[in-house]
PDB file of N, CA and C in Angstrom:
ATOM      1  N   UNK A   1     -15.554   5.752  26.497  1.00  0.00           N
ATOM      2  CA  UNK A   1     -14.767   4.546  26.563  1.00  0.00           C
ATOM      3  C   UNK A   1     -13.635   4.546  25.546  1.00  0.00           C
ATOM      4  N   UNK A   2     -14.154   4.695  24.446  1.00  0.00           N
ATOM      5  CA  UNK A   2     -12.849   5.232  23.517  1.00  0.00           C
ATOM      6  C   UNK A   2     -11.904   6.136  23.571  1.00  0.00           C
ATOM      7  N   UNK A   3     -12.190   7.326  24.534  1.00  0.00           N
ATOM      8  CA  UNK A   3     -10.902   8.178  24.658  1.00  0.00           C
ATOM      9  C   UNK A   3     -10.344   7.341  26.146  1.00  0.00           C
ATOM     10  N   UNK A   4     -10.566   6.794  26.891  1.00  0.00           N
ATOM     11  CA  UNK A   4     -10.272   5.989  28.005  1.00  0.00           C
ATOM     12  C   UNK A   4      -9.190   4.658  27.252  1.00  0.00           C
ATOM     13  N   UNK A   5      -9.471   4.281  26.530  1.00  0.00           N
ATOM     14  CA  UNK A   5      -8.868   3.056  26.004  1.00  0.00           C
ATOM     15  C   UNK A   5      -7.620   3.684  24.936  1.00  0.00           C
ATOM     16  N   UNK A   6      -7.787   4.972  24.301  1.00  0.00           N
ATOM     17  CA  UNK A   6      -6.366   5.043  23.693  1.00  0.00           C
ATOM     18  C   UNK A   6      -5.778   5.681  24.529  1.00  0.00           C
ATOM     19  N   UNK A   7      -6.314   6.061  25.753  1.00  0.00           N
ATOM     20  CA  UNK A   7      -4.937   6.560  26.615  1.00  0.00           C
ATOM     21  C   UNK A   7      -4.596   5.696  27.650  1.00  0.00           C
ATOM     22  N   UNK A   8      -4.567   4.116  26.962  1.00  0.00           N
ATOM     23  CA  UNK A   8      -3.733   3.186  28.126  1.00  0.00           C
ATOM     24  C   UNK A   8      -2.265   3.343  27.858  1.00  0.00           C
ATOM     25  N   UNK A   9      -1.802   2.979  28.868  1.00  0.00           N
ATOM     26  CA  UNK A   9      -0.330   2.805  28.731  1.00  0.00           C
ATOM     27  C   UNK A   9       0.220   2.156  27.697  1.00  0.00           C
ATOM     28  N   UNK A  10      -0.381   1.157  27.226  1.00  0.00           N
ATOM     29  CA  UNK A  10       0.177   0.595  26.269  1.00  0.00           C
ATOM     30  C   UNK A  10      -0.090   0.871  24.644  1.00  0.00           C
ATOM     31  N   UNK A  11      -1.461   1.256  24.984  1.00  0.00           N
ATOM     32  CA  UNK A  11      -2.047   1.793  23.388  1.00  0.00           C
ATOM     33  C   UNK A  11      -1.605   3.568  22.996  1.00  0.00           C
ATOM     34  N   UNK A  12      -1.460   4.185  23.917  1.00  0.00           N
ATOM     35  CA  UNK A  12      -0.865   6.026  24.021  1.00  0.00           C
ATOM     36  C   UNK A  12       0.178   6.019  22.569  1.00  0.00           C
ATOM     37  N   UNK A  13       1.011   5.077  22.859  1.00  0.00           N
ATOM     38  CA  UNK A  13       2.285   5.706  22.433  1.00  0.00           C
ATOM     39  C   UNK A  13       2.199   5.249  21.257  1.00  0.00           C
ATOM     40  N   UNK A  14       2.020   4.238  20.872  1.00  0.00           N
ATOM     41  CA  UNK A  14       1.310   3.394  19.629  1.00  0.00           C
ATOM     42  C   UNK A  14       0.286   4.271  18.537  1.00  0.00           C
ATOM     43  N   UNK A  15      -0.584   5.269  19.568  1.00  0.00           N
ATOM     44  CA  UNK A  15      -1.436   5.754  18.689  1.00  0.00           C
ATOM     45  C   UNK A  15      -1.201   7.008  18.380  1.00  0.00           C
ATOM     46  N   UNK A  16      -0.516   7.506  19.259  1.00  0.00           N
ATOM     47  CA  UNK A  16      -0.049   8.624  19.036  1.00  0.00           C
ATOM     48  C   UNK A  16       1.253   8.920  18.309  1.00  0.00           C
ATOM     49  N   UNK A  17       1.971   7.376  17.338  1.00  0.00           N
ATOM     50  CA  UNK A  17       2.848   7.960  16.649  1.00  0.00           C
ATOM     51  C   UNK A  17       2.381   7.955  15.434  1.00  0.00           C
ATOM     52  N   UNK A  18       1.067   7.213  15.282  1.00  0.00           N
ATOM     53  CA  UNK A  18       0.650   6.735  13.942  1.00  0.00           C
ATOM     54  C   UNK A  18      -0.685   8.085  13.321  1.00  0.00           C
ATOM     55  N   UNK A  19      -1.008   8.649  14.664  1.00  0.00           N
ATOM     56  CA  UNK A  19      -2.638   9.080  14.299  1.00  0.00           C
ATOM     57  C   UNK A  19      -2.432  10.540  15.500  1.00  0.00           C
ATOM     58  N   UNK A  20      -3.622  11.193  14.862  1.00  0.00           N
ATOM     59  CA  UNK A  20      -3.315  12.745  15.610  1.00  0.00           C
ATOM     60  C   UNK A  20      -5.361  12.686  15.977  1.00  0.00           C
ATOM     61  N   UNK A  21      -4.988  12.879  17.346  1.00  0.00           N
ATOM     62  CA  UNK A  21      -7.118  12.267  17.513  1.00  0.00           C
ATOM     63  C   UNK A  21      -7.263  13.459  17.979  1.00  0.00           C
ATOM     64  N   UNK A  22      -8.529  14.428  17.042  1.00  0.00           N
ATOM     65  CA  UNK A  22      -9.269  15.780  17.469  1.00  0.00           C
ATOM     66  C   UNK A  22     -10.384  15.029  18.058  1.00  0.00           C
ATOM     67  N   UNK A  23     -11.054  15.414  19.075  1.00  0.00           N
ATOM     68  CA  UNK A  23     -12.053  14.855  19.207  1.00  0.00           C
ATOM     69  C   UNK A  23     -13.285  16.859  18.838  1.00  0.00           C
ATOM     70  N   UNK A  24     -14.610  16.594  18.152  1.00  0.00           N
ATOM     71  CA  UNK A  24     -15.328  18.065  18.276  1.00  0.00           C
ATOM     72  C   UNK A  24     -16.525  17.341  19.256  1.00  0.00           C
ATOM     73  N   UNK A  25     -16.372  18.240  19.655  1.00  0.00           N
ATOM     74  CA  UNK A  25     -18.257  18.537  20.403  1.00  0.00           C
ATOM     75  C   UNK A  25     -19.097  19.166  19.597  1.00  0.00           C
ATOM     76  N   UNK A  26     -20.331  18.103  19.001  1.00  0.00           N
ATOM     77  CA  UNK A  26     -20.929  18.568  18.575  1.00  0.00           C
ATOM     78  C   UNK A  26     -21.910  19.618  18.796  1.00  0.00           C
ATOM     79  N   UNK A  27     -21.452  19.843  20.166  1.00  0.00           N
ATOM     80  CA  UNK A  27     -22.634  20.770  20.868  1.00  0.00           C
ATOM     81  C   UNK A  27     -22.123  22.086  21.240  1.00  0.00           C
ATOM     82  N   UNK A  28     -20.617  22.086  22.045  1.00  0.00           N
ATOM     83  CA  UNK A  28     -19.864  23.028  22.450  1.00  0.00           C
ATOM     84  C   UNK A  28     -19.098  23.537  21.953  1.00  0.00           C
ATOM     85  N   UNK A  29     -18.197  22.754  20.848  1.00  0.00           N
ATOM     86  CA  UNK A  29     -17.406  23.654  19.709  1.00  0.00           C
ATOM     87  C   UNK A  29     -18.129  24.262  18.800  1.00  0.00           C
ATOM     88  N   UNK A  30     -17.342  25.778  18.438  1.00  0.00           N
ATOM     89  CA  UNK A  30     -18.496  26.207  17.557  1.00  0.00           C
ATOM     90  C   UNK A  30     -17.793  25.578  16.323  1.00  0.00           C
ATOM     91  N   UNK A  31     -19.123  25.477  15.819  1.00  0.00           N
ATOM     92  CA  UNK A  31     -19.308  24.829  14.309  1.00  0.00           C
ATOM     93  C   UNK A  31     -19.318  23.641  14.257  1.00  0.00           C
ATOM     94  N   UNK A  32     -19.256  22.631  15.780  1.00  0.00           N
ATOM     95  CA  UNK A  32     -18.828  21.374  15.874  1.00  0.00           C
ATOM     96  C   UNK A  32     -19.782  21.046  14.861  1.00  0.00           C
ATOM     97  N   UNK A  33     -21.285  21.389  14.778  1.00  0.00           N
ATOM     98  CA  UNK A  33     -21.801  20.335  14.405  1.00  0.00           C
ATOM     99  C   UNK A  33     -22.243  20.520  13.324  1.00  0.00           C
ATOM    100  N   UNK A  34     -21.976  21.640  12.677  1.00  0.00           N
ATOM    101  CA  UNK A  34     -21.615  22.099  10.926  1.00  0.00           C
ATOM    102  C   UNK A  34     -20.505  21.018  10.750  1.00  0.00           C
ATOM    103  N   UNK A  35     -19.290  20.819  11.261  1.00  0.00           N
ATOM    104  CA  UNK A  35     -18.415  20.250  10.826  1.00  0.00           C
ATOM    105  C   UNK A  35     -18.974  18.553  11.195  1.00  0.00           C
ATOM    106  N   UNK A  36     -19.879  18.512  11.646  1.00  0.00           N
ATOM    107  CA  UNK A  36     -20.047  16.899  11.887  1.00  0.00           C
ATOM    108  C   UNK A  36     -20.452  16.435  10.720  1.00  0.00           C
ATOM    109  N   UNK A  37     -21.442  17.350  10.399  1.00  0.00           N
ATOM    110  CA  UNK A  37     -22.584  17.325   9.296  1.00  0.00           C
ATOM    111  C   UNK A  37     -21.765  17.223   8.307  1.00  0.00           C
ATOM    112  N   UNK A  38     -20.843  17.874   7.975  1.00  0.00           N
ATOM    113  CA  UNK A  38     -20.335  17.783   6.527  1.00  0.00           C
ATOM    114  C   UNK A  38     -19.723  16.613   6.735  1.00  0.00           C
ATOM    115  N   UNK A  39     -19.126  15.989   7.407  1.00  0.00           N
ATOM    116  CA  UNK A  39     -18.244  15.058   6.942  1.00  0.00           C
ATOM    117  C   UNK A  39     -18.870  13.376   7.523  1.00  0.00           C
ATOM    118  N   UNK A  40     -19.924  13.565   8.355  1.00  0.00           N
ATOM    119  CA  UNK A  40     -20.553  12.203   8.523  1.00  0.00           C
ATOM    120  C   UNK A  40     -21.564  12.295   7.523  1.00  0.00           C
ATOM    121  N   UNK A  41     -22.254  13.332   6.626  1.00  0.00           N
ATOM    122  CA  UNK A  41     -22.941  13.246   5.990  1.00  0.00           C
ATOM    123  C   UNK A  41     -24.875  12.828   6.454  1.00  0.00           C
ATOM    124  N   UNK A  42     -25.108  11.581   5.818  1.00  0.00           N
ATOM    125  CA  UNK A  42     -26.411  11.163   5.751  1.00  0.00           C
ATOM    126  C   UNK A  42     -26.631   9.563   6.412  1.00  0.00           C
ATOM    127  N   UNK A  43     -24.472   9.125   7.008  1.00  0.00           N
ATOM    128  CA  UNK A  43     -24.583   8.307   7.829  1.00  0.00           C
ATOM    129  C   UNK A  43     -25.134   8.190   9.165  1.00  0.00           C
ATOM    130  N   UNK A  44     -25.236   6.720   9.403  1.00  0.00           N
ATOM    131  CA  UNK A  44     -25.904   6.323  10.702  1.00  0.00           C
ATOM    132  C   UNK A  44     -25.219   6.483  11.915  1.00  0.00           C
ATOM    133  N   UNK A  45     -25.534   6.324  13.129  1.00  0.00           N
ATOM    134  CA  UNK A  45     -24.691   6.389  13.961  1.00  0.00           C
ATOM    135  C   UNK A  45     -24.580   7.482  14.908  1.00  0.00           C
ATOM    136  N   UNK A  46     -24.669   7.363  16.324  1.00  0.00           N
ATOM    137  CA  UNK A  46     -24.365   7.766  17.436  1.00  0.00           C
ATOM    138  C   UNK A  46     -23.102   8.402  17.404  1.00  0.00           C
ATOM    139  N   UNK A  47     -22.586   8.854  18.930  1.00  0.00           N
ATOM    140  CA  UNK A  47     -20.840   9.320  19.063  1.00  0.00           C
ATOM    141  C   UNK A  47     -20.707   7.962  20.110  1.00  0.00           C
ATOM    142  N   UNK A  48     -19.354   8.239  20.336  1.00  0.00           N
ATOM    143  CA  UNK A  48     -18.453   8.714  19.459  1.00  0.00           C
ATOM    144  C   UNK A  48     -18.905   8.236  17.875  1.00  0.00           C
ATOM    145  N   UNK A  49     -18.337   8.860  17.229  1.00  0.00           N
ATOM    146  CA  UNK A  49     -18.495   8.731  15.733  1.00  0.00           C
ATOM    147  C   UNK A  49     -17.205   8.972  15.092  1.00  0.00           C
ATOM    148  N   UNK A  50     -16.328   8.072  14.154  1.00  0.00           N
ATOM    149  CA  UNK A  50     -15.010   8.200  13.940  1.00  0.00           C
ATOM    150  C   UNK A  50     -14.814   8.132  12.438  1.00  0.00           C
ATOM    151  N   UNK A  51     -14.049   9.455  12.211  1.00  0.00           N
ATOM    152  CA  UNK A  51     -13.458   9.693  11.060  1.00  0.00           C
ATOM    153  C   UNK A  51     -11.579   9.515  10.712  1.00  0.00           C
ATOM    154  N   UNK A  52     -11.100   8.789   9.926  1.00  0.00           N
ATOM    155  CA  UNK A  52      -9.469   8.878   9.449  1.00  0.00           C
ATOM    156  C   UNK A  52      -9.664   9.399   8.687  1.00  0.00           C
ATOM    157  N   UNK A  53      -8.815  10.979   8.017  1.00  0.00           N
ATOM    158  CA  UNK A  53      -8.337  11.444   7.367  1.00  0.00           C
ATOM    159  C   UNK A  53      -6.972  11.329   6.657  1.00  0.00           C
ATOM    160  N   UNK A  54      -6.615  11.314   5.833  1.00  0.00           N
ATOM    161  CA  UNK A  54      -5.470  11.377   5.258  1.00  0.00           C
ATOM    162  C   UNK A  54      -4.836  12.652   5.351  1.00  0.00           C
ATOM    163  N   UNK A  55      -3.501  13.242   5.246  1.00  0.00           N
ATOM    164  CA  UNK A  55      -3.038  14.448   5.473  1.00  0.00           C
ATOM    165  C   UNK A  55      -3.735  15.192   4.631  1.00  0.00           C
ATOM    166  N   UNK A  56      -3.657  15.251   3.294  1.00  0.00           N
ATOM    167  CA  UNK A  56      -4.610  16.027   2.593  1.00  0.00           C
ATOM    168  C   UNK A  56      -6.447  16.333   2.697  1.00  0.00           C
ATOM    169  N   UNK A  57      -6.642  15.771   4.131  1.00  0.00           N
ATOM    170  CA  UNK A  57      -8.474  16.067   4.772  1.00  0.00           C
ATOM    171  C   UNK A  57      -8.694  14.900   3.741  1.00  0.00           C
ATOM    172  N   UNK A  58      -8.801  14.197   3.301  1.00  0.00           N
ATOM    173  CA  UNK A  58      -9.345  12.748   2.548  1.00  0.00           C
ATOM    174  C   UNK A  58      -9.460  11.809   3.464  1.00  0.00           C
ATOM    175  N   UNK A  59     -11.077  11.375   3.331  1.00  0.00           N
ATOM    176  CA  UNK A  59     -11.446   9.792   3.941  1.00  0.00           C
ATOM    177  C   UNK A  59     -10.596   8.718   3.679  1.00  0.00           C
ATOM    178  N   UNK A  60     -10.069   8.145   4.680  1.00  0.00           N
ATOM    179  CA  UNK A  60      -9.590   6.689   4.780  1.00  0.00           C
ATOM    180  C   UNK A  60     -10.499   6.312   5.007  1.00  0.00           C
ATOM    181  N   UNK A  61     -11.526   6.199   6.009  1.00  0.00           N
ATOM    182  CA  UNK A  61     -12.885   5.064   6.562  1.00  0.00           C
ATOM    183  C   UNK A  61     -13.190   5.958   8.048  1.00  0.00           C
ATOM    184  N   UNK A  62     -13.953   5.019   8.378  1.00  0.00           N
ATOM    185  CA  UNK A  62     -15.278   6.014   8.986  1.00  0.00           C
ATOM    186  C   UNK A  62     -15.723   4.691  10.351  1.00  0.00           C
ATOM    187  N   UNK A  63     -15.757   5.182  11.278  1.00  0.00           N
ATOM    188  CA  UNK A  63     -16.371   4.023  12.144  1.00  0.00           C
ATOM    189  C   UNK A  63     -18.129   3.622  12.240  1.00  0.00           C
ATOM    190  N   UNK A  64     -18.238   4.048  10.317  1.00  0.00           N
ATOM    191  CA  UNK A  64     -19.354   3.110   9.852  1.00  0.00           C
ATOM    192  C   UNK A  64     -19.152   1.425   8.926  1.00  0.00           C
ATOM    193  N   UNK A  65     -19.240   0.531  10.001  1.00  0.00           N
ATOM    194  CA  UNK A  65     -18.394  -0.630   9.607  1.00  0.00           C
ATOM    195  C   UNK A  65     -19.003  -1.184   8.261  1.00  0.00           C
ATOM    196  N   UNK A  66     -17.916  -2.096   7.250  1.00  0.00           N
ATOM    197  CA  UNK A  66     -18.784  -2.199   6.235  1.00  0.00           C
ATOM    198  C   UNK A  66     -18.938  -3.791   6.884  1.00  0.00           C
ATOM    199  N   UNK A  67     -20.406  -4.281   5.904  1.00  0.00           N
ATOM    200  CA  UNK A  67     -20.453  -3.885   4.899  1.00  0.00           C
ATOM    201  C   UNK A  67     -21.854  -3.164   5.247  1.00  0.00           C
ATOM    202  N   UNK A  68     -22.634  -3.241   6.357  1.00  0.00           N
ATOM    203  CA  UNK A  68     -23.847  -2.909   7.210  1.00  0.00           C
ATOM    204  C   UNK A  68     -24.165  -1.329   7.467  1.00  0.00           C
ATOM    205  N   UNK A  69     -22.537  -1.184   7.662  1.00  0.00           N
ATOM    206  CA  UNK A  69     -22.649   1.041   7.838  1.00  0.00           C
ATOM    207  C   UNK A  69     -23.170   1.459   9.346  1.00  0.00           C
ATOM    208  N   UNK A  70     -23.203   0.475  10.667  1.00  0.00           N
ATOM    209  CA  UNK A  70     -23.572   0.537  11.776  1.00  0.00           C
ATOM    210  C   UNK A  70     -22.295   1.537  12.158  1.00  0.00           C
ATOM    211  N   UNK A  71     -22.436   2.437  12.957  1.00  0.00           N
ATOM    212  CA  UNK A  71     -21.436   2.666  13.575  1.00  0.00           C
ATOM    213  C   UNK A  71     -20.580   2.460  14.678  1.00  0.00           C
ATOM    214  N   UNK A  72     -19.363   2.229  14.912  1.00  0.00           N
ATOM    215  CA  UNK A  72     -19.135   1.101  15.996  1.00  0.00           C
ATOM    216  C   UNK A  72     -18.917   1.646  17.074  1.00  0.00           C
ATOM    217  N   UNK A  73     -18.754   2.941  17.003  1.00  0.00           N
ATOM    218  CA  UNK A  73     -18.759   3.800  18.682  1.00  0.00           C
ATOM    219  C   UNK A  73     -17.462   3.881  19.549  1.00  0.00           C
ATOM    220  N   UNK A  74     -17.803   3.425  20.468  1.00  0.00           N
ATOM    221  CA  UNK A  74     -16.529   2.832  21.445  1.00  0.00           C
ATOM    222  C   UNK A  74     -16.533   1.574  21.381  1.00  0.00           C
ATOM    223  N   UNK A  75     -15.544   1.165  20.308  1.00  0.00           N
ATOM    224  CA  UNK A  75     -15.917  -0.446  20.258  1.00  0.00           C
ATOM    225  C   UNK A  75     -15.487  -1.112  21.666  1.00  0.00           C
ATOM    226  N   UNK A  76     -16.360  -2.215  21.396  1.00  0.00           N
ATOM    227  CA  UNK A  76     -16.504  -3.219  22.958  1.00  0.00           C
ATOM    228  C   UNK A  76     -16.649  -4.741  21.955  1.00  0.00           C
ATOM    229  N   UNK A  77     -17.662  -4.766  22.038  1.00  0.00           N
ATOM    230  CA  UNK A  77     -17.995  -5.899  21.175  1.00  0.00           C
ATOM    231  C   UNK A  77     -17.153  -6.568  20.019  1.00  0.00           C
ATOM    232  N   UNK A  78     -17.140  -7.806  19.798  1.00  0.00           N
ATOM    233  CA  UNK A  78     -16.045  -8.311  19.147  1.00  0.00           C
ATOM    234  C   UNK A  78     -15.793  -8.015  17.298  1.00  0.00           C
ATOM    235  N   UNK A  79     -16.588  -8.158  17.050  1.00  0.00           N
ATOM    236  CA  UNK A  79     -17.411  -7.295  15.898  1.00  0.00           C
ATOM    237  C   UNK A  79     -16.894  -5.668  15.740  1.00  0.00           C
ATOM    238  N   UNK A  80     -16.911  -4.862  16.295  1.00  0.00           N
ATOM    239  CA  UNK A  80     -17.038  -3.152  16.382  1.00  0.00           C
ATOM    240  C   UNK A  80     -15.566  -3.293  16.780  1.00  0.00           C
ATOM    241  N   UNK A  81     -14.812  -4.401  17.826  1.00  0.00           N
ATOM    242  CA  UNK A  81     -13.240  -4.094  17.862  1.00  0.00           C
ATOM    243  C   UNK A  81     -12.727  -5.145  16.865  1.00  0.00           C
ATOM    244  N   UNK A  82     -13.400  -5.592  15.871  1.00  0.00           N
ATOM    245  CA  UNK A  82     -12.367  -6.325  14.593  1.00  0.00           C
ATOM    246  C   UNK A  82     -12.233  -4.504  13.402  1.00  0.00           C
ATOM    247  N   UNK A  83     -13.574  -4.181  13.644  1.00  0.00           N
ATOM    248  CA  UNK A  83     -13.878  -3.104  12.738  1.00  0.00           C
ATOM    249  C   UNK A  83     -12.762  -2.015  13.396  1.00  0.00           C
ATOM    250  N   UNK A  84     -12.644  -1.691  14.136  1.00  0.00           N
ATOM    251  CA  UNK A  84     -11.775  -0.608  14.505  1.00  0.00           C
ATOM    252  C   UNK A  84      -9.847  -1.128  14.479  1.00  0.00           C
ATOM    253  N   UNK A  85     -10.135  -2.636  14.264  1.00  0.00           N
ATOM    254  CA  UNK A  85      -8.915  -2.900  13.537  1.00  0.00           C
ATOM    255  C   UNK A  85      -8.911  -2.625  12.248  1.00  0.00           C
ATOM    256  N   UNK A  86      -9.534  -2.729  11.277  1.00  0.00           N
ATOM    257  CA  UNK A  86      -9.734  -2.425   9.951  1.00  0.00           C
ATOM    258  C   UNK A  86      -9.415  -1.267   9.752  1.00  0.00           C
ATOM    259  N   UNK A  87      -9.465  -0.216  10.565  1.00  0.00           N
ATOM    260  CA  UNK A  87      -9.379   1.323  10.303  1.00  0.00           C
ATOM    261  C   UNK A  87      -8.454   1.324  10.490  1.00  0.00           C
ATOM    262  N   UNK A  88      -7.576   0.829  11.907  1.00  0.00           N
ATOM    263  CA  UNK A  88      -6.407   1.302  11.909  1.00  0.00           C
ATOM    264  C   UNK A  88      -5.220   0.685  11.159  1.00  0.00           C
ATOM    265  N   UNK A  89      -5.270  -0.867  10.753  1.00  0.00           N
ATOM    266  CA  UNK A  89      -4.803  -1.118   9.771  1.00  0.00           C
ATOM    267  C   UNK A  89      -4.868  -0.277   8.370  1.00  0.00           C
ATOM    268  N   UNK A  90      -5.920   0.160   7.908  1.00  0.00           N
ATOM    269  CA  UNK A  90      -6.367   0.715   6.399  1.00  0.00           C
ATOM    270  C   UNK A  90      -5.324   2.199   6.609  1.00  0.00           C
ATOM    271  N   UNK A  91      -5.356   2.752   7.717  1.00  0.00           N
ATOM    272  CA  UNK A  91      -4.823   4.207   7.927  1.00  0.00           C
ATOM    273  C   UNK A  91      -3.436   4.012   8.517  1.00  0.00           C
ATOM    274  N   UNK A  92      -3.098   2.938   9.214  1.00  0.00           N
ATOM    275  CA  UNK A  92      -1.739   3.493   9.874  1.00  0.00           C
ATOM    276  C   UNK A  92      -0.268   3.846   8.837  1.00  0.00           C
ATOM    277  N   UNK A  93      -0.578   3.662   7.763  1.00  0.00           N
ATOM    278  CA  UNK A  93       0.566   4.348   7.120  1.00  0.00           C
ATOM    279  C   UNK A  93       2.146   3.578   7.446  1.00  0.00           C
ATOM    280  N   UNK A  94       3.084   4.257   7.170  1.00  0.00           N
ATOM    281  CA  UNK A  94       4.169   3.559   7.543  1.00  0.00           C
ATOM    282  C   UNK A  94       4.989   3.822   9.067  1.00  0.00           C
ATOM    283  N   UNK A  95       4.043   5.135   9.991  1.00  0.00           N
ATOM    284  CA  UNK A  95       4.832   5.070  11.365  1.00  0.00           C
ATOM    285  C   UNK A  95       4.438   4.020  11.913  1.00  0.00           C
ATOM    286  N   UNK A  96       3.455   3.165  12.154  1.00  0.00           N
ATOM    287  CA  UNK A  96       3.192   2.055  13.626  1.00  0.00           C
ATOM    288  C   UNK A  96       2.952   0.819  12.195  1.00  0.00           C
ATOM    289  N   UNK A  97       4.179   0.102  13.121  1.00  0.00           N
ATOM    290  CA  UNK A  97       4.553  -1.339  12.510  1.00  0.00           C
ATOM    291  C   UNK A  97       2.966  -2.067  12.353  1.00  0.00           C
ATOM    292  N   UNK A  98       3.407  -3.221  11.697  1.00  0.00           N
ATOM    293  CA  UNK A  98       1.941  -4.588  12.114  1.00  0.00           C
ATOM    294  C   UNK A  98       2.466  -4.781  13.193  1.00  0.00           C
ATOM    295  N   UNK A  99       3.216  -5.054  14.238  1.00  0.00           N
ATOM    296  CA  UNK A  99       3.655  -5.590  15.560  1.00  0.00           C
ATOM    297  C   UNK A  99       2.862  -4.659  16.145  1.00  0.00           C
ATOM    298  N   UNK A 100       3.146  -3.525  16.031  1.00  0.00           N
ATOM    299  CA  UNK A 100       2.493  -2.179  16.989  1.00  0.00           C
ATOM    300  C   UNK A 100       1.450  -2.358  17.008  1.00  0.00           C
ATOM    301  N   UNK A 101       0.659  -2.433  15.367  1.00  0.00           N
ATOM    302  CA  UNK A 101      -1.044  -2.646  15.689  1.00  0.00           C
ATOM    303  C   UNK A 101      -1.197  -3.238  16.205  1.00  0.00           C
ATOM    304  N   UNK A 102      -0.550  -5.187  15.861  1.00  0.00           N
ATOM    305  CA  UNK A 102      -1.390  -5.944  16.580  1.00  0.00           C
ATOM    306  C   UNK A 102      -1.192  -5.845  18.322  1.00  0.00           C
ATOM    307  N   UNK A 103      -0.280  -5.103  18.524  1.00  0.00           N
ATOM    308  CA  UNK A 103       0.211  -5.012  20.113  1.00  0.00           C
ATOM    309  C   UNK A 103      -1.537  -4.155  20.800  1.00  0.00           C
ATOM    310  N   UNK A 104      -1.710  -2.958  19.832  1.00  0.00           N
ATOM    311  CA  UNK A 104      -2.507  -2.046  20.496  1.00  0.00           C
ATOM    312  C   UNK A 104      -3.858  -3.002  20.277  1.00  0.00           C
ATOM    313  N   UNK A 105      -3.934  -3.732  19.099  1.00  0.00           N
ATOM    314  CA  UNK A 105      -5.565  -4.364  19.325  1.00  0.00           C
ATOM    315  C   UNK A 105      -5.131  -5.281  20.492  1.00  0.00           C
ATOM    316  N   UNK A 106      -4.712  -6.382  20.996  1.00  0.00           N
ATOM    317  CA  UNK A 106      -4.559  -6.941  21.607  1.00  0.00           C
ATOM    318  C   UNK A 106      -4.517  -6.175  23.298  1.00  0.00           C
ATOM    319  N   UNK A 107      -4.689  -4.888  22.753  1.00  0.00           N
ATOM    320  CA  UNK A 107      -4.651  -4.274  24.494  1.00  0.00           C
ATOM    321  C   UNK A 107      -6.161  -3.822  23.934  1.00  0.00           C
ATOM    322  N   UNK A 108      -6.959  -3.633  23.281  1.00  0.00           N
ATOM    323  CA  UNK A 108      -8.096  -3.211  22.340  1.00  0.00           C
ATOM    324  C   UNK A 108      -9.096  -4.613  23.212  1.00  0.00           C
ATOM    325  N   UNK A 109      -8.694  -5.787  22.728  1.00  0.00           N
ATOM    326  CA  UNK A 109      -9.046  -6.652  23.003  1.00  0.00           C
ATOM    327  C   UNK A 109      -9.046  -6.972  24.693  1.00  0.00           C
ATOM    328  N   UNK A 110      -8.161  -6.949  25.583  1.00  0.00           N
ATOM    329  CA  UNK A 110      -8.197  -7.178  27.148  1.00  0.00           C
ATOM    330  C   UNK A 110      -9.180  -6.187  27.596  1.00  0.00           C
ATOM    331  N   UNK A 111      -9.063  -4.818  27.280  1.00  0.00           N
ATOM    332  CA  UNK A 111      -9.602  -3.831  27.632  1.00  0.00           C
ATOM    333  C   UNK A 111     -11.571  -3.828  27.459  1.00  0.00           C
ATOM    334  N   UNK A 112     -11.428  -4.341  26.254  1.00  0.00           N
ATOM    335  CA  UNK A 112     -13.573  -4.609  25.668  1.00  0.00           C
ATOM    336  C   UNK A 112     -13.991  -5.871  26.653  1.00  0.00           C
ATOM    337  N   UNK A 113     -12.736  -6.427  26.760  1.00  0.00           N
ATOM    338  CA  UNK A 113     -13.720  -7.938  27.302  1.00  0.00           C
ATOM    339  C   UNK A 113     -14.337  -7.385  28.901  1.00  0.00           C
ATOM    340  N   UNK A 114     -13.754  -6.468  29.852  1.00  0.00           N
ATOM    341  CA  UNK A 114     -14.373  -6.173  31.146  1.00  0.00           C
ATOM    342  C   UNK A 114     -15.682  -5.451  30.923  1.00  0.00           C
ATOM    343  N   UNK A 115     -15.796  -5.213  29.655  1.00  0.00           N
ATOM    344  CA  UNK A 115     -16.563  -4.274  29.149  1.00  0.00           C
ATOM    345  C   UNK A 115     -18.073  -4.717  28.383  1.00  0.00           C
ATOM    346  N   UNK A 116     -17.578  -5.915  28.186  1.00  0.00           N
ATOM    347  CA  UNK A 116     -19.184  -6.301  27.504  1.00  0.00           C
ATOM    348  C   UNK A 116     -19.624  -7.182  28.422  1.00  0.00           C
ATOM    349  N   UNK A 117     -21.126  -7.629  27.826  1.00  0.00           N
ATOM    350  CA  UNK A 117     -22.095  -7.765  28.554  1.00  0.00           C
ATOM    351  C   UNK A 117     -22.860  -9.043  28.349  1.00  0.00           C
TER     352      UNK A 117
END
């Protein structure tokens, strides 16, 4: 659901000027899951499982929401898509405006509501 939702029309271009998304398989890439391990550590949480890096490989935040450390997945829920605003606010740096974010949560937002339950 999360790679489905940043490639809407409206969220693509938005996210892709601000953020560069690897996605690993933890199963099929090799080393995926050496590399999961090191960098999710001894956190909680299912996949998707989301890491921001800074250019220099440094944690910005983690889609382990605070202050609980749940991980929010493919956010849906209103809760897990405030948290995945937090990230992208905390990380977007100076390419994608506040207009841009709030443009892409607000498509964040239309998109979870068909979606929950």
């Amino acid at each position: 659901m999360l790679e489905e939702f940043l490639g809407r029309p409206k969220t693509a271009p938005i996210y892709q000027q601000g953020w560069v998304d690897l996605m690993i398989d933890v199963d099929r890439d090799t080393n995926g899951k050496a590399l999961n391990e090191r960098l999710k550590g001894s956190r909680n949480g299912g996949l998707p499982w989301m890491i921001v890096l800074d250019t220099e490989g440094k944690e910005i935040v983690t889609s382990n929401a605070e202050p609980k450390g749940g991980n929010i997945g493919g956010p849906v829920q209103p809760e897990e898509c405030a948290w995945f605003g937090v990230m992208m606010e905390r990380s977007r740096g100076d390419k994608v405006s506040k207009e841009q974010l709030d443009a892409m949560l607000a498509d964040l937002e239309e998109y979870a509501k068909s979606k929950r339950r």
